[in-house]
PDB file of N, CA and C in Angstrom:
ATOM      1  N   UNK A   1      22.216 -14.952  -8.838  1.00  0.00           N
ATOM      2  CA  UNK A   1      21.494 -14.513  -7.664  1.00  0.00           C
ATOM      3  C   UNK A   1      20.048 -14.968  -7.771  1.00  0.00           C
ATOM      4  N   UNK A   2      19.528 -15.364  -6.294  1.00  0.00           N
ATOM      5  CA  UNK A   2      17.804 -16.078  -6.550  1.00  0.00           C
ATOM      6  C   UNK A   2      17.260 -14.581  -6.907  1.00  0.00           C
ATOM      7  N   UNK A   3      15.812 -14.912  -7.127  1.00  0.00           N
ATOM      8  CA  UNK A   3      14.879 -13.713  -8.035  1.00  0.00           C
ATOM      9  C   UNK A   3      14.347 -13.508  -6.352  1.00  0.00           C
ATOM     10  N   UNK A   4      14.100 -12.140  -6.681  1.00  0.00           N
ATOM     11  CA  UNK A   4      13.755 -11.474  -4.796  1.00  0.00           C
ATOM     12  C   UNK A   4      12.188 -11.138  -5.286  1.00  0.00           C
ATOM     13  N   UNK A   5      11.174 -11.788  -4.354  1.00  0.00           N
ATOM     14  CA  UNK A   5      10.013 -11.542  -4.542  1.00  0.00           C
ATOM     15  C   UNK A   5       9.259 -10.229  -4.191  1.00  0.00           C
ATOM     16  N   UNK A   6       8.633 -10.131  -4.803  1.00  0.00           N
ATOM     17  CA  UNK A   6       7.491  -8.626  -4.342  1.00  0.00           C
ATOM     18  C   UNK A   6       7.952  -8.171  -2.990  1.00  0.00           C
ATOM     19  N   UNK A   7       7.869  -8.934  -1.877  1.00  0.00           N
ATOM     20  CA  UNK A   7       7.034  -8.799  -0.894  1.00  0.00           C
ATOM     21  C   UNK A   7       9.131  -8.430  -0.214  1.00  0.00           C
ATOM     22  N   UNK A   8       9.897  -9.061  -0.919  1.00  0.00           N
ATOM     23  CA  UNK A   8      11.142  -8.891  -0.144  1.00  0.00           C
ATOM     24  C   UNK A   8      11.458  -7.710  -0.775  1.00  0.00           C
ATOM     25  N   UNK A   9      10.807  -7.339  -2.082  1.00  0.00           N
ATOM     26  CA  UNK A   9      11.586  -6.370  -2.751  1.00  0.00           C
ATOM     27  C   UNK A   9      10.858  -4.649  -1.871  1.00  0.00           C
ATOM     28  N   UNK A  10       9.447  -5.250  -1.426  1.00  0.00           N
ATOM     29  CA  UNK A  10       8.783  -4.136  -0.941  1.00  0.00           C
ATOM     30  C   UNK A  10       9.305  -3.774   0.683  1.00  0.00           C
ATOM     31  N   UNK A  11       9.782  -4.880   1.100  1.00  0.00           N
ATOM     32  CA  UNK A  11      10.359  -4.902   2.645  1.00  0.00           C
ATOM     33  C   UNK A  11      11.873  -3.633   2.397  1.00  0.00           C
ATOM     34  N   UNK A  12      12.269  -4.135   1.717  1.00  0.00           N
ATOM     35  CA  UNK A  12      13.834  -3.579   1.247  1.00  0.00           C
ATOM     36  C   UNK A  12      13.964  -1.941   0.953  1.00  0.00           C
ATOM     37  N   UNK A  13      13.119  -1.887  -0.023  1.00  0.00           N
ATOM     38  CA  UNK A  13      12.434  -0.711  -0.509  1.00  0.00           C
ATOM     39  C   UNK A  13      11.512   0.538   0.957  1.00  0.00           C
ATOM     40  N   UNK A  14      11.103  -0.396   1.735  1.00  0.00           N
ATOM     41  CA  UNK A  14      11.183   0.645   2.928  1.00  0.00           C
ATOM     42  C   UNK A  14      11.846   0.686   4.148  1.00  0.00           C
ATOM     43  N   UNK A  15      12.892  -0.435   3.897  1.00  0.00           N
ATOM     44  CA  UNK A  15      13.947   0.046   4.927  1.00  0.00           C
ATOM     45  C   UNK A  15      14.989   1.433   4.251  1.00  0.00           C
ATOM     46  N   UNK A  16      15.252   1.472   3.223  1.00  0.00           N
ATOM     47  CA  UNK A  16      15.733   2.204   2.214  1.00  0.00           C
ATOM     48  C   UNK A  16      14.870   3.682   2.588  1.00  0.00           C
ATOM     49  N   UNK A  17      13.574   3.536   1.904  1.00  0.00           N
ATOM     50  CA  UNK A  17      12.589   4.858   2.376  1.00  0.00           C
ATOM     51  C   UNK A  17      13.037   5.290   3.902  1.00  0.00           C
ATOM     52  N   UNK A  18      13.009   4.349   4.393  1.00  0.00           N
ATOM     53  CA  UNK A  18      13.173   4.955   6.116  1.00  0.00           C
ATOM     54  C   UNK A  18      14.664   5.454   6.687  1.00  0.00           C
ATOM     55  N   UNK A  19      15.324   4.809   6.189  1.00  0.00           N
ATOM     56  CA  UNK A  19      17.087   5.693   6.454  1.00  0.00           C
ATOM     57  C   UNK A  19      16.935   6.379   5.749  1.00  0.00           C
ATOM     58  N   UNK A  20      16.686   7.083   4.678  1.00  0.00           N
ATOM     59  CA  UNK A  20      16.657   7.947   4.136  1.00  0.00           C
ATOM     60  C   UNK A  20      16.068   8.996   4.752  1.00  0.00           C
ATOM     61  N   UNK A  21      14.787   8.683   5.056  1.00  0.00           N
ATOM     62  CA  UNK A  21      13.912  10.111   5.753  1.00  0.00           C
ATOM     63  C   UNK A  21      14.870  10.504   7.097  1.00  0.00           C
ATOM     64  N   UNK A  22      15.228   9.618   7.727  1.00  0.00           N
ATOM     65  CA  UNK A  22      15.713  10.132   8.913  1.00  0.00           C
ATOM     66  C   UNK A  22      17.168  10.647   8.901  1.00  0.00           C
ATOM     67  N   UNK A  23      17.998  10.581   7.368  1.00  0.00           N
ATOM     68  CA  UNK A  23      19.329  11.042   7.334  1.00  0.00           C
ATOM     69  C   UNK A  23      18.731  12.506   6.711  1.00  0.00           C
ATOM     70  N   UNK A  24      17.953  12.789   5.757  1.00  0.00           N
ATOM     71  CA  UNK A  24      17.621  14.267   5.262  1.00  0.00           C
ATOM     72  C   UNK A  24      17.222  14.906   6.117  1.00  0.00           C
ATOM     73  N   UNK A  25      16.008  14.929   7.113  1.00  0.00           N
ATOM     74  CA  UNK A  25      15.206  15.385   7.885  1.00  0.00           C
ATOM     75  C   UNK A  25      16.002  15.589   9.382  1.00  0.00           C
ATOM     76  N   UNK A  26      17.188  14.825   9.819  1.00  0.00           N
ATOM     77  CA  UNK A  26      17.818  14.574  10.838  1.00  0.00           C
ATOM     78  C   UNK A  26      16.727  14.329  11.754  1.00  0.00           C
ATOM     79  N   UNK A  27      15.433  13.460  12.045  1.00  0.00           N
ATOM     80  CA  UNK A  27      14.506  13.248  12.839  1.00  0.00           C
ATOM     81  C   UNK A  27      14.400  12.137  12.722  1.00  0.00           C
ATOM     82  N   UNK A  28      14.014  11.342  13.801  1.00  0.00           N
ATOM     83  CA  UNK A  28      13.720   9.621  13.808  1.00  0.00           C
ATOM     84  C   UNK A  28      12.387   9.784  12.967  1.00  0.00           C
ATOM     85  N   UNK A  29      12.003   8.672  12.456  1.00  0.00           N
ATOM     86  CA  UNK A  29      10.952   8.291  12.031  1.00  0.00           C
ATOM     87  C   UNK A  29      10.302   7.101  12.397  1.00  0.00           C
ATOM     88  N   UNK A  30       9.427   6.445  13.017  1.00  0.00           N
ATOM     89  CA  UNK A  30       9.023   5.487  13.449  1.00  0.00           C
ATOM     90  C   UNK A  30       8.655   4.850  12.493  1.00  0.00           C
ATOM     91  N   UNK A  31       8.497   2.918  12.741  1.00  0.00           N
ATOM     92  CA  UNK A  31       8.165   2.522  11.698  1.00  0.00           C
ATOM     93  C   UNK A  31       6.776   2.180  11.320  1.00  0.00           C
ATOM     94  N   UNK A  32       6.101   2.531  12.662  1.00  0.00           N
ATOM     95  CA  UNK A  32       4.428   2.909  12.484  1.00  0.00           C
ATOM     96  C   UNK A  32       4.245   3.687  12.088  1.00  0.00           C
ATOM     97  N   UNK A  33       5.311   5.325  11.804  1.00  0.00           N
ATOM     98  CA  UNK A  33       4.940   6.413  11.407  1.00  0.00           C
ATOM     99  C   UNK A  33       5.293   5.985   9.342  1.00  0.00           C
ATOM    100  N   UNK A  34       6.251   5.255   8.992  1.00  0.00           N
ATOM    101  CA  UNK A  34       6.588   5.225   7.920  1.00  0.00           C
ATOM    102  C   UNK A  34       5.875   4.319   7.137  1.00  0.00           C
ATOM    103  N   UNK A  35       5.152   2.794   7.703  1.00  0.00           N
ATOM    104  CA  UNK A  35       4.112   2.386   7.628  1.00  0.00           C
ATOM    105  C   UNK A  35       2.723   2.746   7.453  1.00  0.00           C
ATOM    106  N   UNK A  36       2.439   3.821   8.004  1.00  0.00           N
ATOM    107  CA  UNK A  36       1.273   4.414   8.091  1.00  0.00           C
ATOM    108  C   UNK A  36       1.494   5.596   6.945  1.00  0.00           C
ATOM    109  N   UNK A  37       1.832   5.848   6.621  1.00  0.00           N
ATOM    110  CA  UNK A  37       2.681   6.926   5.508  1.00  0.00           C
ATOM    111  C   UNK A  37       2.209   6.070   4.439  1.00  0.00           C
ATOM    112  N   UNK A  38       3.171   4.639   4.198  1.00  0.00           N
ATOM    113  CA  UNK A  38       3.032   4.090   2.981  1.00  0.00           C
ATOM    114  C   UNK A  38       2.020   3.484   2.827  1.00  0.00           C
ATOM    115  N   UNK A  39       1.285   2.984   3.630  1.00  0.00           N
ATOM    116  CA  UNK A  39      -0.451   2.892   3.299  1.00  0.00           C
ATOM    117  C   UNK A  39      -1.063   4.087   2.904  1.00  0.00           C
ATOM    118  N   UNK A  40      -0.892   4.963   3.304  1.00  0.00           N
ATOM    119  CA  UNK A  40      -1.392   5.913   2.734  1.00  0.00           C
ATOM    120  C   UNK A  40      -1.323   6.674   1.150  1.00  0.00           C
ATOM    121  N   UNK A  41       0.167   6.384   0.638  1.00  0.00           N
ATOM    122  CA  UNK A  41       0.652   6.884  -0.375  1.00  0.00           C
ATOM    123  C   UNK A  41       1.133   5.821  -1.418  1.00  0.00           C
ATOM    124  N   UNK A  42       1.089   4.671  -1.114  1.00  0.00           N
ATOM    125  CA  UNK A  42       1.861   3.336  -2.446  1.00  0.00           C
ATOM    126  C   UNK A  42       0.614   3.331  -2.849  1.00  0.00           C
ATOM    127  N   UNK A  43       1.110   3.275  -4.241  1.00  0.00           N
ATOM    128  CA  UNK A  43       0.740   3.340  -5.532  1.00  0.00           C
ATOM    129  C   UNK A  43      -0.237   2.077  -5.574  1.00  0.00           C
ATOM    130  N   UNK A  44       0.725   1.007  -5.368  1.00  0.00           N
ATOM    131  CA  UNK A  44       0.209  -0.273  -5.242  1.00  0.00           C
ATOM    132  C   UNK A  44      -1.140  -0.690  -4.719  1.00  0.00           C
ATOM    133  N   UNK A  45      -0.673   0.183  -3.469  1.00  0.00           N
ATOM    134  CA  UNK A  45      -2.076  -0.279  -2.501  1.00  0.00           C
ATOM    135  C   UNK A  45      -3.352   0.882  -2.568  1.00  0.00           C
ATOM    136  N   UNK A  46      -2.515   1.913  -3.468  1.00  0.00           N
ATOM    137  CA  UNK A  46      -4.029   2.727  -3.798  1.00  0.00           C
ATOM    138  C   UNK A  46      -4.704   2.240  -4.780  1.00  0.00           C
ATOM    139  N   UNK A  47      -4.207   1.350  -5.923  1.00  0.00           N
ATOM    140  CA  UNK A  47      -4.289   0.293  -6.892  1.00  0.00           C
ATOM    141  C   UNK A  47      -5.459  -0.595  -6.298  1.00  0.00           C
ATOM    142  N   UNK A  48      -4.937  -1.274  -5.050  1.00  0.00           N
ATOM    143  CA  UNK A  48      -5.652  -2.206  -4.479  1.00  0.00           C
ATOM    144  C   UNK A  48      -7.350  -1.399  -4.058  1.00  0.00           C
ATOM    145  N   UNK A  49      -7.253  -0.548  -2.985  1.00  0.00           N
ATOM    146  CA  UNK A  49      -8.303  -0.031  -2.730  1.00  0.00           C
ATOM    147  C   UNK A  49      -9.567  -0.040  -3.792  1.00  0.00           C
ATOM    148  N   UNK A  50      -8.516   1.217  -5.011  1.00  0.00           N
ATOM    149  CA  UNK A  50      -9.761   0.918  -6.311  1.00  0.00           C
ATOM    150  C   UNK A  50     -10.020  -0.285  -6.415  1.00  0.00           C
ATOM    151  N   UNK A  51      -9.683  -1.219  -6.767  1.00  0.00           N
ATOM    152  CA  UNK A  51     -10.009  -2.050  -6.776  1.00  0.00           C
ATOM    153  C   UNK A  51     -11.183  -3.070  -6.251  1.00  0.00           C
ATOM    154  N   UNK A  52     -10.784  -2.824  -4.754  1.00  0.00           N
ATOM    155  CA  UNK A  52     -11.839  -3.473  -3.933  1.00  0.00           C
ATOM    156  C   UNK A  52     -13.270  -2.863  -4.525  1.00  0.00           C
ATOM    157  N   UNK A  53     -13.096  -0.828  -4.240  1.00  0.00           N
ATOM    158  CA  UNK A  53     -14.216  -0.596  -4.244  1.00  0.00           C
ATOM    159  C   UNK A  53     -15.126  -0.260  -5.974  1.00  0.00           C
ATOM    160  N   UNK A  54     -14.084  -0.990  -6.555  1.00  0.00           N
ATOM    161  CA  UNK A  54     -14.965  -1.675  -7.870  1.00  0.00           C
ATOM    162  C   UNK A  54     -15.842  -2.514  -7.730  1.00  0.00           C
ATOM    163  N   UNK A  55     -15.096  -3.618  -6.785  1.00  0.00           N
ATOM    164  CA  UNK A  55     -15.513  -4.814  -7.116  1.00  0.00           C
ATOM    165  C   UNK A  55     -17.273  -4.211  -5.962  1.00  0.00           C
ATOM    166  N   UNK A  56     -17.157  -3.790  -5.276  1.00  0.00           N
ATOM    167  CA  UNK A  56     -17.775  -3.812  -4.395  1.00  0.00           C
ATOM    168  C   UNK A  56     -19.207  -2.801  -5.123  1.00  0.00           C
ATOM    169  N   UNK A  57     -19.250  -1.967  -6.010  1.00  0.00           N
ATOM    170  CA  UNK A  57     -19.735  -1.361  -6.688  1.00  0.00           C
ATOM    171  C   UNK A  57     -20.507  -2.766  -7.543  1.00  0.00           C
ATOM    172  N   UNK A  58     -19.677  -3.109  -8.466  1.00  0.00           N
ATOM    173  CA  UNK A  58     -20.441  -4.447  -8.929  1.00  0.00           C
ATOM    174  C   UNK A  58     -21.301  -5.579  -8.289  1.00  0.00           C
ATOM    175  N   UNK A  59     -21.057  -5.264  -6.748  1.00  0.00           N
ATOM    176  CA  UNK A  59     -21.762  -6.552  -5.938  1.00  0.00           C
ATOM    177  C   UNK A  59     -23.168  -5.783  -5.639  1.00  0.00           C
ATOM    178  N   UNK A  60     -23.224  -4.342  -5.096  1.00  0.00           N
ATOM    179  CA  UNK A  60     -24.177  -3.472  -4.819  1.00  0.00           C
ATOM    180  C   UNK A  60     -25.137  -3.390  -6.459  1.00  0.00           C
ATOM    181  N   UNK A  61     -24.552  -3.052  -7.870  1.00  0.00           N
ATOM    182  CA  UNK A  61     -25.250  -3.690  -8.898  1.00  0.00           C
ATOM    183  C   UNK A  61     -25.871  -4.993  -9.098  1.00  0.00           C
ATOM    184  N   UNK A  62     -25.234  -5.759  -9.158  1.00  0.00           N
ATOM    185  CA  UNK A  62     -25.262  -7.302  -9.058  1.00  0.00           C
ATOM    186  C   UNK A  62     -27.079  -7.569  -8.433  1.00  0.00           C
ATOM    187  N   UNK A  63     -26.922  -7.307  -6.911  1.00  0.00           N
ATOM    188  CA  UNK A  63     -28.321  -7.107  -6.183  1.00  0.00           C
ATOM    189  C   UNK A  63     -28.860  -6.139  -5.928  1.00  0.00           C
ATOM    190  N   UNK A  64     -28.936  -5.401  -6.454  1.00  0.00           N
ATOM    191  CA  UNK A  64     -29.913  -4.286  -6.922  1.00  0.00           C
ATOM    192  C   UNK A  64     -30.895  -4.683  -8.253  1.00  0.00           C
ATOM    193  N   UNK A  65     -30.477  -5.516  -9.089  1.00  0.00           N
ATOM    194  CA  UNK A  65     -30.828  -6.104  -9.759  1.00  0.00           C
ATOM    195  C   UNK A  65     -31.878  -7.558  -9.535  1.00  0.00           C
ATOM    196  N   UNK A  66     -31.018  -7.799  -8.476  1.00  0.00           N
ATOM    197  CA  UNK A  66     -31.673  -9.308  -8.062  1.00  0.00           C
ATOM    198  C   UNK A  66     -33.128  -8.765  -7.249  1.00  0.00           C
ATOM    199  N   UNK A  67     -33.019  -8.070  -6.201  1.00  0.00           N
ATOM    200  CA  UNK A  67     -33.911  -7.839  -5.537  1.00  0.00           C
ATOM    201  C   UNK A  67     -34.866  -6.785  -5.756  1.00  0.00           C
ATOM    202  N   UNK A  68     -35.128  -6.066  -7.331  1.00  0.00           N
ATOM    203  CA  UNK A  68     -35.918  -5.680  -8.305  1.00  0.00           C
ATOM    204  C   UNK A  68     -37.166  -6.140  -8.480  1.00  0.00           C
TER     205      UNK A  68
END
């Protein structure tokens, strides 16, 4: 079998999340509503955020320095 990338494995992974919510809950779930959910709550992308606002911390150092 080919190797399934991130991005197919993350697609897959919330079609999965999303039949699921709507077979326990017996309520539709939209996929702006389940989207907006998982921005909010993956790991990944709370990963990412820190991230940014590291980097962004270091740029505000960076010139704070310069313009001293």
């Amino acid at each position: 079998m080919a190797s399934v990338t991130n991005g197919k494995k993350f697609l897959i992974l919330l079609c999965v999340g999303v039949a699921l919510s709507i077979g326990a809950d017996a309520h539709a779930v939209t996929l702006e509503e389940a989207l907006s959910s998982m921005r909010v709550n993956h790991p990944n992308i709370k990963a990412a955020h820190k991230q940014v606002a590291s980097a962004r911390a270091n740029i505000d150092k960076a010139a704070a320095g310069f313009y001293s």
